[in-house]
N, C-alpha and C. Protein backbone atom coordinates (compact mmCIF):
# COMPACT_ATOMS: atom_id res chain seq x y z
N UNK A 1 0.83 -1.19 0.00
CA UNK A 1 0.00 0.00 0.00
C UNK A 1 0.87 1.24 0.00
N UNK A 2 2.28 1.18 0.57
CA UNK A 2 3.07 2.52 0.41
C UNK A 2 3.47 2.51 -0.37
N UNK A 3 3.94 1.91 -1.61
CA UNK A 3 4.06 1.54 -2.60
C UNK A 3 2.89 2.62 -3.91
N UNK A 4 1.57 2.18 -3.60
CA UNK A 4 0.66 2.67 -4.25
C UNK A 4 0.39 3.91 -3.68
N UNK A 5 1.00 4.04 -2.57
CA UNK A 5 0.32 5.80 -2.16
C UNK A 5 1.38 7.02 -2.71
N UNK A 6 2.65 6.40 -2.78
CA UNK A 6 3.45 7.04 -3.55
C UNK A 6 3.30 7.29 -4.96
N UNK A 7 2.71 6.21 -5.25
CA UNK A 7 2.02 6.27 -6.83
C UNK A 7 0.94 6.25 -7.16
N UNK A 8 0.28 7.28 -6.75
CA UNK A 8 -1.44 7.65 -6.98
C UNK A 8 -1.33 7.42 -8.74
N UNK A 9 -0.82 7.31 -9.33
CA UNK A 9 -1.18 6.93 -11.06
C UNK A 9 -1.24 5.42 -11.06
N UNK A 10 -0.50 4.62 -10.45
CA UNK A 10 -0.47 3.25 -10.32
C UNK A 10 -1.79 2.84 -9.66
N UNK A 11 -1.53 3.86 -7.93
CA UNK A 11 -3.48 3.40 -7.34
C UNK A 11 -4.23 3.41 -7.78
N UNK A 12 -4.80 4.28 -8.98
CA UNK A 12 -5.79 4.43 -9.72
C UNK A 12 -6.37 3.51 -11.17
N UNK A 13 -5.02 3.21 -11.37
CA UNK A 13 -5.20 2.41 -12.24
C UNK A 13 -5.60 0.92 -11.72
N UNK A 14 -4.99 0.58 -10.52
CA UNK A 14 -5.49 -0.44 -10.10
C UNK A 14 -6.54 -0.45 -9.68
N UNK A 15 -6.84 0.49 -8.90
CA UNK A 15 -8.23 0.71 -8.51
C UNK A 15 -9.26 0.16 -9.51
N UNK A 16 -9.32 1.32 -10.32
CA UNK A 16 -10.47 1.40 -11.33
C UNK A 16 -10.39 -0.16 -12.42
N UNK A 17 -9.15 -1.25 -12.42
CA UNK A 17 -9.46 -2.40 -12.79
C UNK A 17 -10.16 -3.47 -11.71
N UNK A 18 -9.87 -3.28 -10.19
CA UNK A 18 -10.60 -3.99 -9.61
C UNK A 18 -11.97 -3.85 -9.71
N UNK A 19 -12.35 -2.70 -9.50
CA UNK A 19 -13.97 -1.57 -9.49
C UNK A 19 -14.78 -2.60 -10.91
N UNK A 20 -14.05 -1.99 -11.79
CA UNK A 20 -14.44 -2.56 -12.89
C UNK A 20 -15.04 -4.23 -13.24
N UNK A 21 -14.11 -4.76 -12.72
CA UNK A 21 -14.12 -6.46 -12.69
C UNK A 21 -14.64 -6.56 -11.62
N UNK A 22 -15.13 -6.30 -10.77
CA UNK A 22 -15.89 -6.69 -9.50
C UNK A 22 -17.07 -6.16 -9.00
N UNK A 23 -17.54 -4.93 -9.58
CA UNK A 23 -18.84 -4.13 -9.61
C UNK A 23 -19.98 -4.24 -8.45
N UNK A 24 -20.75 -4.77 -8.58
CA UNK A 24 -21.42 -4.78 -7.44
C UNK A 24 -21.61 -5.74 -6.33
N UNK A 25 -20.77 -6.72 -5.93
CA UNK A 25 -20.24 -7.44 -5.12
C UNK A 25 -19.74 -6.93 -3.54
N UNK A 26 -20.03 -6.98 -2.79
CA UNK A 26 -19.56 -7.04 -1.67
C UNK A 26 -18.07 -7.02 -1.27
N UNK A 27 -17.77 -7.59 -2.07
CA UNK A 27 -16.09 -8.16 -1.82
C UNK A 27 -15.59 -8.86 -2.89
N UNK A 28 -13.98 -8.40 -2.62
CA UNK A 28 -13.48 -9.69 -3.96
C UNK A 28 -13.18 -11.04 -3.47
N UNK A 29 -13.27 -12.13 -4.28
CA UNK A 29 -13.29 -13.19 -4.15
C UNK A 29 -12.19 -13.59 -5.10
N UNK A 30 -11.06 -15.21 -4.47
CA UNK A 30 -10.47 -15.81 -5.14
C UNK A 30 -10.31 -15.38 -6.70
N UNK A 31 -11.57 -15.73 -7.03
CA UNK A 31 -12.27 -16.31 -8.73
C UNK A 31 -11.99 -14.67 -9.35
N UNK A 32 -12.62 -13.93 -8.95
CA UNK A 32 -12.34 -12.30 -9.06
C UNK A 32 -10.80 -12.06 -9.29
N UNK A 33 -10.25 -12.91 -8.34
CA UNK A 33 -8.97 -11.88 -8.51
C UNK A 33 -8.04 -12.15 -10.00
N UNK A 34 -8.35 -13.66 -10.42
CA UNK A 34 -7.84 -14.46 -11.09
C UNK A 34 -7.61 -13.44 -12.46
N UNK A 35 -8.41 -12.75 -12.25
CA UNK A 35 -8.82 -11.81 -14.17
C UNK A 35 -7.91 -10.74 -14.08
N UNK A 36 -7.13 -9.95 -12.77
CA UNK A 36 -6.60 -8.98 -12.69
C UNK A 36 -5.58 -8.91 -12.90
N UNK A 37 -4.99 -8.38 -14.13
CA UNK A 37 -4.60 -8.48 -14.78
C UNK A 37 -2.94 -7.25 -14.14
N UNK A 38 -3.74 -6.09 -14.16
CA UNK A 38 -2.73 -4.62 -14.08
C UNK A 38 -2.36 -5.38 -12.46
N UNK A 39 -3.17 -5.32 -11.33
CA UNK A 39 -3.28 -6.37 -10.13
C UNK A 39 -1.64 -6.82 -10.00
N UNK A 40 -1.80 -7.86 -10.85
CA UNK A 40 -1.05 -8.69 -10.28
C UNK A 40 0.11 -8.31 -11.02
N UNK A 41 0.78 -7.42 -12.20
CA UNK A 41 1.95 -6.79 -11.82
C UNK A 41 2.06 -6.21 -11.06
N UNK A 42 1.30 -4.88 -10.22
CA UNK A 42 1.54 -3.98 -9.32
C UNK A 42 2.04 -5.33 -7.86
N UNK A 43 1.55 -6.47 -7.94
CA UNK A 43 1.99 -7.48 -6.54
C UNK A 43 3.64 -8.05 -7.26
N UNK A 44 3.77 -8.64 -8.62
CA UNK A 44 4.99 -8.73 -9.24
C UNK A 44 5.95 -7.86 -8.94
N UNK A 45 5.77 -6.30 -9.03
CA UNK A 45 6.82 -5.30 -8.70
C UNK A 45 6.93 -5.05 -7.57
N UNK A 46 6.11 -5.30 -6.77
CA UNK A 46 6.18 -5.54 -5.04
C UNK A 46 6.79 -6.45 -4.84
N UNK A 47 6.91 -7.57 -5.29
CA UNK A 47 7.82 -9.09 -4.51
C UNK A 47 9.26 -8.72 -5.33
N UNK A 48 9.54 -7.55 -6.42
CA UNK A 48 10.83 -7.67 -7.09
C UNK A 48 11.37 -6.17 -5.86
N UNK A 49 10.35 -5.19 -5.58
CA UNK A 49 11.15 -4.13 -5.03
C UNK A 49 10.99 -4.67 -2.95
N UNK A 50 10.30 -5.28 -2.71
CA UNK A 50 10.27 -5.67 -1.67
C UNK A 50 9.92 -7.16 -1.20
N UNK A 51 10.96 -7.96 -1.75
CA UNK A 51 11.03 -9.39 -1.65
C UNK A 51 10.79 -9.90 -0.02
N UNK A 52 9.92 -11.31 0.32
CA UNK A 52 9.83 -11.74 1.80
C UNK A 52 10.84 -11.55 2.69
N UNK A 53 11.43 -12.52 2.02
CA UNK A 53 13.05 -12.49 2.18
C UNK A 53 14.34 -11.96 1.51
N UNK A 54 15.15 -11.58 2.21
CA UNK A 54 16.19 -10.91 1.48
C UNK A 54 17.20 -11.72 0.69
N UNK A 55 17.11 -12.86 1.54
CA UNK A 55 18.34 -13.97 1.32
C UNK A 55 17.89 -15.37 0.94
N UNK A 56 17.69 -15.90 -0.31
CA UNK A 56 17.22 -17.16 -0.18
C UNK A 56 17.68 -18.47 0.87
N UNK A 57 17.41 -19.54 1.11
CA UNK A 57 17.80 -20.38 1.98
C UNK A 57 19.07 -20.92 1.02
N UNK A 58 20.81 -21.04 1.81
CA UNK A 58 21.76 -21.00 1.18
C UNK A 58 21.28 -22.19 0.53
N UNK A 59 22.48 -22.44 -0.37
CA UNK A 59 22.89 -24.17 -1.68
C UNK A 59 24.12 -24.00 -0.97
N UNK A 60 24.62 -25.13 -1.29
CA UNK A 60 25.64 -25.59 -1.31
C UNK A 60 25.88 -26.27 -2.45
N UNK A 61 27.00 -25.95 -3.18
CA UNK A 61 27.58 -26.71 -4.58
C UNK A 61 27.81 -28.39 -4.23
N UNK A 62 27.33 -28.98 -5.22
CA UNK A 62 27.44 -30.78 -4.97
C UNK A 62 28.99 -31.15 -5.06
N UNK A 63 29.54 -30.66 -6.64
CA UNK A 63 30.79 -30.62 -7.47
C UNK A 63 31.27 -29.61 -7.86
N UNK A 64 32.28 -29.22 -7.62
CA UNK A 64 33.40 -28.20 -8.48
C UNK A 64 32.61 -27.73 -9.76
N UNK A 65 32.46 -26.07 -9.83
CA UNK A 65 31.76 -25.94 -11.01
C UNK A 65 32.05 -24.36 -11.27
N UNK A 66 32.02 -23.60 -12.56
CA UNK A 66 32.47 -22.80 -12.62
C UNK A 66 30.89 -21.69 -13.18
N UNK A 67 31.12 -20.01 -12.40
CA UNK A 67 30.16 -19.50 -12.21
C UNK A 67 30.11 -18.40 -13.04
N UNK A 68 30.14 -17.81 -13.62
CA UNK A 68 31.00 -16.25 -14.39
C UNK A 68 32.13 -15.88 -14.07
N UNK A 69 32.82 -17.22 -14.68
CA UNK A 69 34.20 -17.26 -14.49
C UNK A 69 34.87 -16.76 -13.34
N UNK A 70 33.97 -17.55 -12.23
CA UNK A 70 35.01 -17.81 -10.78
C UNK A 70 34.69 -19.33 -10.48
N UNK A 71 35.65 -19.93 -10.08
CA UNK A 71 35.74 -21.15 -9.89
C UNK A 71 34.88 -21.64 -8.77
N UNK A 72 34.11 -22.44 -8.30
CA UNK A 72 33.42 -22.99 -7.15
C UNK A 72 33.71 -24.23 -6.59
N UNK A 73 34.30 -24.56 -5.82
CA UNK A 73 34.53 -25.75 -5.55
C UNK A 73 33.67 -26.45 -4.94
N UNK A 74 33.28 -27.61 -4.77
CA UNK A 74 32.54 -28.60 -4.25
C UNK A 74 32.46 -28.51 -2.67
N UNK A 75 31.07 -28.09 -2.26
CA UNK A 75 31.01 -27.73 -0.97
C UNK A 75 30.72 -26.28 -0.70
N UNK A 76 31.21 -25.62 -1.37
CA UNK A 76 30.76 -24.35 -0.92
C UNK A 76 28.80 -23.45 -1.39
N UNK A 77 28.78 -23.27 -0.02
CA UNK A 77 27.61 -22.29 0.65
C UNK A 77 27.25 -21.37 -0.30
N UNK A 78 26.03 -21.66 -0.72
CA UNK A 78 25.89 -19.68 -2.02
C UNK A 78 24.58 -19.53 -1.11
N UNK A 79 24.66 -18.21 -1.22
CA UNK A 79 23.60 -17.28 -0.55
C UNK A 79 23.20 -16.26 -1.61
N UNK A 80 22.20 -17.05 -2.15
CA UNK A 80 21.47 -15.60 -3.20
C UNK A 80 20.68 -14.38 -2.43
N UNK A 81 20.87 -13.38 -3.31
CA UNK A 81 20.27 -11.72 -2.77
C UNK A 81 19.56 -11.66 -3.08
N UNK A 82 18.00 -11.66 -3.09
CA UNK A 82 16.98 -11.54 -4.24
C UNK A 82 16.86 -9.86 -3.83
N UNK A 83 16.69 -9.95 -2.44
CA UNK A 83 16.89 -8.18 -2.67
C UNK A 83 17.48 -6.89 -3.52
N UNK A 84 18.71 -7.29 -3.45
CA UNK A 84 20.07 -6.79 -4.34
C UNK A 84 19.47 -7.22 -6.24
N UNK A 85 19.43 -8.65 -6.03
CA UNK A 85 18.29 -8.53 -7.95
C UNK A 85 17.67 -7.68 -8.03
N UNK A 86 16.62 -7.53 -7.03
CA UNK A 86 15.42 -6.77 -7.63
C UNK A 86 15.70 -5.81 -7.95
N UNK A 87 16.93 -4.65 -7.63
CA UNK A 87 17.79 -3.27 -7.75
C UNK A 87 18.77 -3.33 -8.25
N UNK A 88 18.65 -5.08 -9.40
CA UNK A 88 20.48 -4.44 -9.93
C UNK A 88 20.27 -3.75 -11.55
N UNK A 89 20.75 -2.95 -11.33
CA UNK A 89 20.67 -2.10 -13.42
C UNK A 89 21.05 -3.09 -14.28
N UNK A 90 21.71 -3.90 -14.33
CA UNK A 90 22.50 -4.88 -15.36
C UNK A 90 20.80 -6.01 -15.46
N UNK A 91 19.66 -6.21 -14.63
CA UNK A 91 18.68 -6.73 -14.79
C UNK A 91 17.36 -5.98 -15.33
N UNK A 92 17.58 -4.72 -14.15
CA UNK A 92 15.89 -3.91 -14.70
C UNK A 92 16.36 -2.64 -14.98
N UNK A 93 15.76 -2.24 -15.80
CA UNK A 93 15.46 -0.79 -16.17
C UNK A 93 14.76 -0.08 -15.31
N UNK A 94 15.70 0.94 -14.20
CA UNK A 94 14.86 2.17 -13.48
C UNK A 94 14.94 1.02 -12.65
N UNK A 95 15.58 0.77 -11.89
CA UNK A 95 15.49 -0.69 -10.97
C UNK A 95 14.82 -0.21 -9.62
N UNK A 96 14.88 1.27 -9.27
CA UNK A 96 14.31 1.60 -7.79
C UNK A 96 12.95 2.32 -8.28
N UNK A 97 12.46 2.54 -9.45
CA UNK A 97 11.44 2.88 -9.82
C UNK A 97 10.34 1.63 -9.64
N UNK A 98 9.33 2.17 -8.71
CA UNK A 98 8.05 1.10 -8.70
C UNK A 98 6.87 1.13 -10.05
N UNK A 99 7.27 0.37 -11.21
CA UNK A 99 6.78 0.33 -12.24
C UNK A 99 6.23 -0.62 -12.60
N UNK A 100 4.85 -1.18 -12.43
CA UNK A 100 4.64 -2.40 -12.86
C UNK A 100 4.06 -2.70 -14.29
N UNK A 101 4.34 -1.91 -15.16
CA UNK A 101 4.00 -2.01 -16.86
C UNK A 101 5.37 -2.32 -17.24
N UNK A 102 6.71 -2.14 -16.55
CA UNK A 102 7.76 -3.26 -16.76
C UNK A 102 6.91 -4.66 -17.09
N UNK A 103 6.16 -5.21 -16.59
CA UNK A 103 6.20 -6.69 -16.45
C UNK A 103 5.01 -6.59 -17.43
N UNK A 104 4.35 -5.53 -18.62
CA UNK A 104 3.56 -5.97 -19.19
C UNK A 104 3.77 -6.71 -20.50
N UNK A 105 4.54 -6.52 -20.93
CA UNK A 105 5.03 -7.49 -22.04
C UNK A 105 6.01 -8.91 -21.63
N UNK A 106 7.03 -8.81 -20.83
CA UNK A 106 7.76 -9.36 -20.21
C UNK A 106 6.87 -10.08 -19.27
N UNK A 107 7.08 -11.58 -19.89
CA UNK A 107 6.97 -12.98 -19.07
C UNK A 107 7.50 -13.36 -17.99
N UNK A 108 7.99 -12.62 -17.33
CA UNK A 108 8.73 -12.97 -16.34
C UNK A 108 7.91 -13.23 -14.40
N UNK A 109 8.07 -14.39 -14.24
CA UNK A 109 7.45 -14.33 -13.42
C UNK A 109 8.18 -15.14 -12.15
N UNK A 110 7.45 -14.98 -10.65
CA UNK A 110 8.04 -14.92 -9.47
C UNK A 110 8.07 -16.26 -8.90
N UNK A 111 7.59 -17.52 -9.73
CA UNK A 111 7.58 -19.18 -9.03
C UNK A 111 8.68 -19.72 -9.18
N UNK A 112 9.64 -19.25 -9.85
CA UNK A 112 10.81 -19.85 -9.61
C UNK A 112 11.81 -20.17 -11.00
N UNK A 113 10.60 -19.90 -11.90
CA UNK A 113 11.19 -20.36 -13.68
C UNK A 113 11.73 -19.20 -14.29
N UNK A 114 12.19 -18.06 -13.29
CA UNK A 114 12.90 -17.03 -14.08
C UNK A 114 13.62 -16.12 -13.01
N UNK A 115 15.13 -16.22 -13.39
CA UNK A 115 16.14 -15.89 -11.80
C UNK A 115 16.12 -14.59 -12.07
N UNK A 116 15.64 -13.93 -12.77
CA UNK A 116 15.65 -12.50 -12.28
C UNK A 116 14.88 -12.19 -11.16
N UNK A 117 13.90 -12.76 -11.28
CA UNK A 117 12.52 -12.56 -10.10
C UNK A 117 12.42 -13.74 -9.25
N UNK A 118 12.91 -13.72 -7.60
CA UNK A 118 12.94 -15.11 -7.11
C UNK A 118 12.67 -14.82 -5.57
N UNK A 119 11.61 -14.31 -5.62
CA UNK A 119 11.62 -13.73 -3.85
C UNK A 119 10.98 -15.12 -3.35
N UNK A 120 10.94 -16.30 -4.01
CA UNK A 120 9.95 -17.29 -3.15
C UNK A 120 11.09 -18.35 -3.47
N UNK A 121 12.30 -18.07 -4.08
CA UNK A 121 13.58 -19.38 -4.48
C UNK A 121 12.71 -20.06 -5.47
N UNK A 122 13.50 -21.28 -5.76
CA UNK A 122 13.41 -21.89 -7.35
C UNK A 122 13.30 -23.29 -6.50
N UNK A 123 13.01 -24.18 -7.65
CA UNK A 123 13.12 -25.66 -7.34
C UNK A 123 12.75 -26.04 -6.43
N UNK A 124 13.45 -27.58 -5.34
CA UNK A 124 12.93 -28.35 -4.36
C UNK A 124 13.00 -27.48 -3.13
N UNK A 125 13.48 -26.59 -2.96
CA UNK A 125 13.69 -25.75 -1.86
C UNK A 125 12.84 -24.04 -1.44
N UNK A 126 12.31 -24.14 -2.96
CA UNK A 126 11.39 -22.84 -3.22
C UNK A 126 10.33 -22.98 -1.88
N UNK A 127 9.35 -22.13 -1.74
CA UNK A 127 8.57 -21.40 -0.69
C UNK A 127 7.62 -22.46 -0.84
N UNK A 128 7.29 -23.39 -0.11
CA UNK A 128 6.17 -24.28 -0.34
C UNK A 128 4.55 -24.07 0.09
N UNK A 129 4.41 -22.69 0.67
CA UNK A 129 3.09 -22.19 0.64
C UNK A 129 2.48 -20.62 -0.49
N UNK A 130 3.56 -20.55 -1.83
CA UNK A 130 3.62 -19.90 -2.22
C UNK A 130 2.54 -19.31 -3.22
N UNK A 131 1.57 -20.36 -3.63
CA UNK A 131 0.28 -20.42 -4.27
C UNK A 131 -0.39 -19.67 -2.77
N UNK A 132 -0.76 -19.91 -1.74
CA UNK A 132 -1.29 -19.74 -0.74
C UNK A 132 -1.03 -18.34 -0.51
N UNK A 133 -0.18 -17.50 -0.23
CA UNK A 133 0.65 -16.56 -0.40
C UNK A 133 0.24 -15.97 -1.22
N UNK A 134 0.60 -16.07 -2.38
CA UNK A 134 0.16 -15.10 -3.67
C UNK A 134 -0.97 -14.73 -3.43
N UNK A 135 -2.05 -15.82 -3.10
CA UNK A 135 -3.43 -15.59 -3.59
C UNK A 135 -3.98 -14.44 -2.60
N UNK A 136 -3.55 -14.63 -1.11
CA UNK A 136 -3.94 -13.99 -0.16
C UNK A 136 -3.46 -12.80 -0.09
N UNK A 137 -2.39 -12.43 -0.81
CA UNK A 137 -1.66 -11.00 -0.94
C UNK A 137 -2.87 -10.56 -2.00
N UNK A 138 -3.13 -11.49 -3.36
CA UNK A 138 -3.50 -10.91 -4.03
C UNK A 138 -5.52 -10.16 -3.92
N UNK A 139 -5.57 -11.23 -3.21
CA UNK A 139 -7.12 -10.79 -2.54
C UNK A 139 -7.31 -9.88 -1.52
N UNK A 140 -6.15 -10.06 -0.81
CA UNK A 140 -6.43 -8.69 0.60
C UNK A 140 -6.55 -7.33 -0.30
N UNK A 141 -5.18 -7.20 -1.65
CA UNK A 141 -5.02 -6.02 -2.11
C UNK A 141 -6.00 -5.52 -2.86
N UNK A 142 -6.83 -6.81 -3.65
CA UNK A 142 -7.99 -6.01 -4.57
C UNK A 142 -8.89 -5.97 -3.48
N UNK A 143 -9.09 -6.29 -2.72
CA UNK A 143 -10.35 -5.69 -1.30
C UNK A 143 -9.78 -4.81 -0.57
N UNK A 144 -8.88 -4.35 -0.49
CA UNK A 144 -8.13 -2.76 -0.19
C UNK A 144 -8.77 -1.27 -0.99
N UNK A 145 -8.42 -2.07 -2.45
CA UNK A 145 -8.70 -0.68 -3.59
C UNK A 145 -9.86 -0.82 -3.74
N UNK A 146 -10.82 -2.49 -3.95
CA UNK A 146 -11.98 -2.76 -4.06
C UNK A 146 -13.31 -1.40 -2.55
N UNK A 147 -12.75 -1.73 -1.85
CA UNK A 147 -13.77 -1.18 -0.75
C UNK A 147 -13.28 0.09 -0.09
N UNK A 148 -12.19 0.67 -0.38
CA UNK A 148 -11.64 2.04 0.14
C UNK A 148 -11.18 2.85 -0.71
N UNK A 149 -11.40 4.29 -0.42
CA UNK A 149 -10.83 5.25 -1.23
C UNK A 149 -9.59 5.91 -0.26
N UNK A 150 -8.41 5.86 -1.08
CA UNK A 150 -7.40 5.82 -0.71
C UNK A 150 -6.67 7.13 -1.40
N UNK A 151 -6.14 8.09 0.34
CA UNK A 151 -5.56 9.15 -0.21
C UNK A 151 -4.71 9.34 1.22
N UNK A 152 -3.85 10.46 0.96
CA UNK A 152 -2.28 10.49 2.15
C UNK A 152 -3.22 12.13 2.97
N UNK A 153 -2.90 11.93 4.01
CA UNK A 153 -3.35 12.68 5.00
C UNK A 153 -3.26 14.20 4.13
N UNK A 154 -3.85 15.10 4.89
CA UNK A 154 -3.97 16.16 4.42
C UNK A 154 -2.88 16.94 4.89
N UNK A 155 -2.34 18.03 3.56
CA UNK A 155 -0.76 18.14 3.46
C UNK A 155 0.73 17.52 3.29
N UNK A 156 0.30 16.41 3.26
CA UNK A 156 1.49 14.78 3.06
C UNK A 156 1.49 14.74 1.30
N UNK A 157 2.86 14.87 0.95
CA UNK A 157 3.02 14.83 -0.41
C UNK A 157 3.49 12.83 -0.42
N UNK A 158 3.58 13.16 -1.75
CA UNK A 158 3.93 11.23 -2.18
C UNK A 158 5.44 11.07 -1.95
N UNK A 159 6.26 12.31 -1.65
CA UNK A 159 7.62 11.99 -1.39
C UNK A 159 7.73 12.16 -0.35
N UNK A 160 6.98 12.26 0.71
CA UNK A 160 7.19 12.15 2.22
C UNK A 160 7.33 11.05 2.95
N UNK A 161 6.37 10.17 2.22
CA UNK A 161 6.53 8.65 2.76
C UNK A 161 7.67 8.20 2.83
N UNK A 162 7.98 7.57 3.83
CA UNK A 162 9.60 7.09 4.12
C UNK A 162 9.56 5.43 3.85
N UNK A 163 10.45 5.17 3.06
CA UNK A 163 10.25 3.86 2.44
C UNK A 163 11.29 2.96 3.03
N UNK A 164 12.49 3.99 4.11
CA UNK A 164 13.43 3.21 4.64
C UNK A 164 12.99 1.76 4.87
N UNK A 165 13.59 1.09 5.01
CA UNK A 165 13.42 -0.52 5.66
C UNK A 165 14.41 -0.90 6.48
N UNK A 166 14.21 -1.78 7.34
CA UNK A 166 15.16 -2.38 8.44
C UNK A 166 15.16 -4.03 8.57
N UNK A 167 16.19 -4.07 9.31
CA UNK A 167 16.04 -5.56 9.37
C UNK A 167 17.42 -6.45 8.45
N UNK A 168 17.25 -7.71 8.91
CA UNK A 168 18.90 -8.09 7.92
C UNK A 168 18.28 -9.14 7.23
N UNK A 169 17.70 -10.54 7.76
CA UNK A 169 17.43 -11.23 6.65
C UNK A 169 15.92 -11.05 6.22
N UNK A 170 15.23 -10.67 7.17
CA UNK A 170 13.85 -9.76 6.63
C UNK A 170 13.72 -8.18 6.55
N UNK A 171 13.35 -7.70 5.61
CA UNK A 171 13.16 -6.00 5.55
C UNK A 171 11.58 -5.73 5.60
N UNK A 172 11.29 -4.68 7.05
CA UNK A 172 9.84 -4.00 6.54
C UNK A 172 10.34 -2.92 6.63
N UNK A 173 8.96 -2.26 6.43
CA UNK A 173 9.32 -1.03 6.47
C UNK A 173 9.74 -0.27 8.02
N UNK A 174 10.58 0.76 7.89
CA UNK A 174 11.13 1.16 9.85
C UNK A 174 9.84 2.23 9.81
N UNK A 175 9.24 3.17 9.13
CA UNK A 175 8.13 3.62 9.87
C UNK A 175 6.85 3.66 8.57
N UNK A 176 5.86 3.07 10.10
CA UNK A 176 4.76 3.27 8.96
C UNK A 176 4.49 4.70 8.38
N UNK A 177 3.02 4.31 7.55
CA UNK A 177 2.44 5.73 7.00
C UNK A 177 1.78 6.37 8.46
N UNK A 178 1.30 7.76 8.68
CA UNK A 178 0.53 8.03 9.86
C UNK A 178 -0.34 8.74 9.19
């Protein structure tokens, strides 16, 4: 949500696709959310600019193997950054910019089949409640924009919000909105 309050062009747009696809309903539901389309990049660029975790759960190399040309020997510990991905320039364009029409052409997605985007890890070791997860991020948020009108206190500009974060292998945010 600080995310979107900083970007009243992004809130709105999401907004007005939930509004739209969900109309006179009470609430969004599962089945509802499935169609949202703008949605679920604005949650995509959220898990790339503010991943669960910072640090995936380490690997350890099986065999001696070589990485962008540094050698790895058999046994050694890797600790991926998904944090540090989500902000490196050599991956995204505008990497600290919260943009989620990045991901409208671009297939790229967060289960594990594409290492740019890996806030839930890859393979046998990936996030095993991560369907569960998604869905519930993705339903709380369209029943956020779905049932509230959403604006920053009176006199609070969109660059006031402090987006600092704290924390070492988890980051939230250090102060909320007030």
């Amino acid at each position: 949500m600080a995310e979107l309050m900083r970007n009243p062009r992004v809130l709105r747009k999401a907004q007005s696709e939930v509004r739209a696809a969900v109309r006179n309903k009470c609430r969004v539901d599962e089945e509802d959310a499935q169609g949202l389309k703008y949605l679920k990049m604005v949650v995509k660029e959220n898990f790339r600019l503010h991943p669960p975790g910072t640090l995936l759960i380490p690997r350890e190399t099986m065999q001696s193997c070589e990485i962008a040309g540094y050698s790895v020997p058999a046994g050694t510990r890797i600790h991926v950054n998904v944090w540090a991905m989500g902000r490196d320039p050599d991956i995204w364009d505008r990497p600290e910019e919260f943009f989620p029409e990045r991901f409208e052409e671009a297939h790229v997605d967060f289960r594990g089949l594409h290492f740019e985007l890996l806030p839930f890890g890859s393979g046998r070791r990936a996030c095993p409640a991560i369907a569960m997860g998604v869905a519930n991020v993705e339903v709380v948020l369209a029943n956020l924009l779905y049932c509230f009108d959403w604006e920053l206190p009176e006199g609070m500009k969109e660059d006031d919000i402090d987006m600092e974060e704290t924390g070492q292998l988890v980051f939230r945010k250090k102060v909320g909105v007030s």
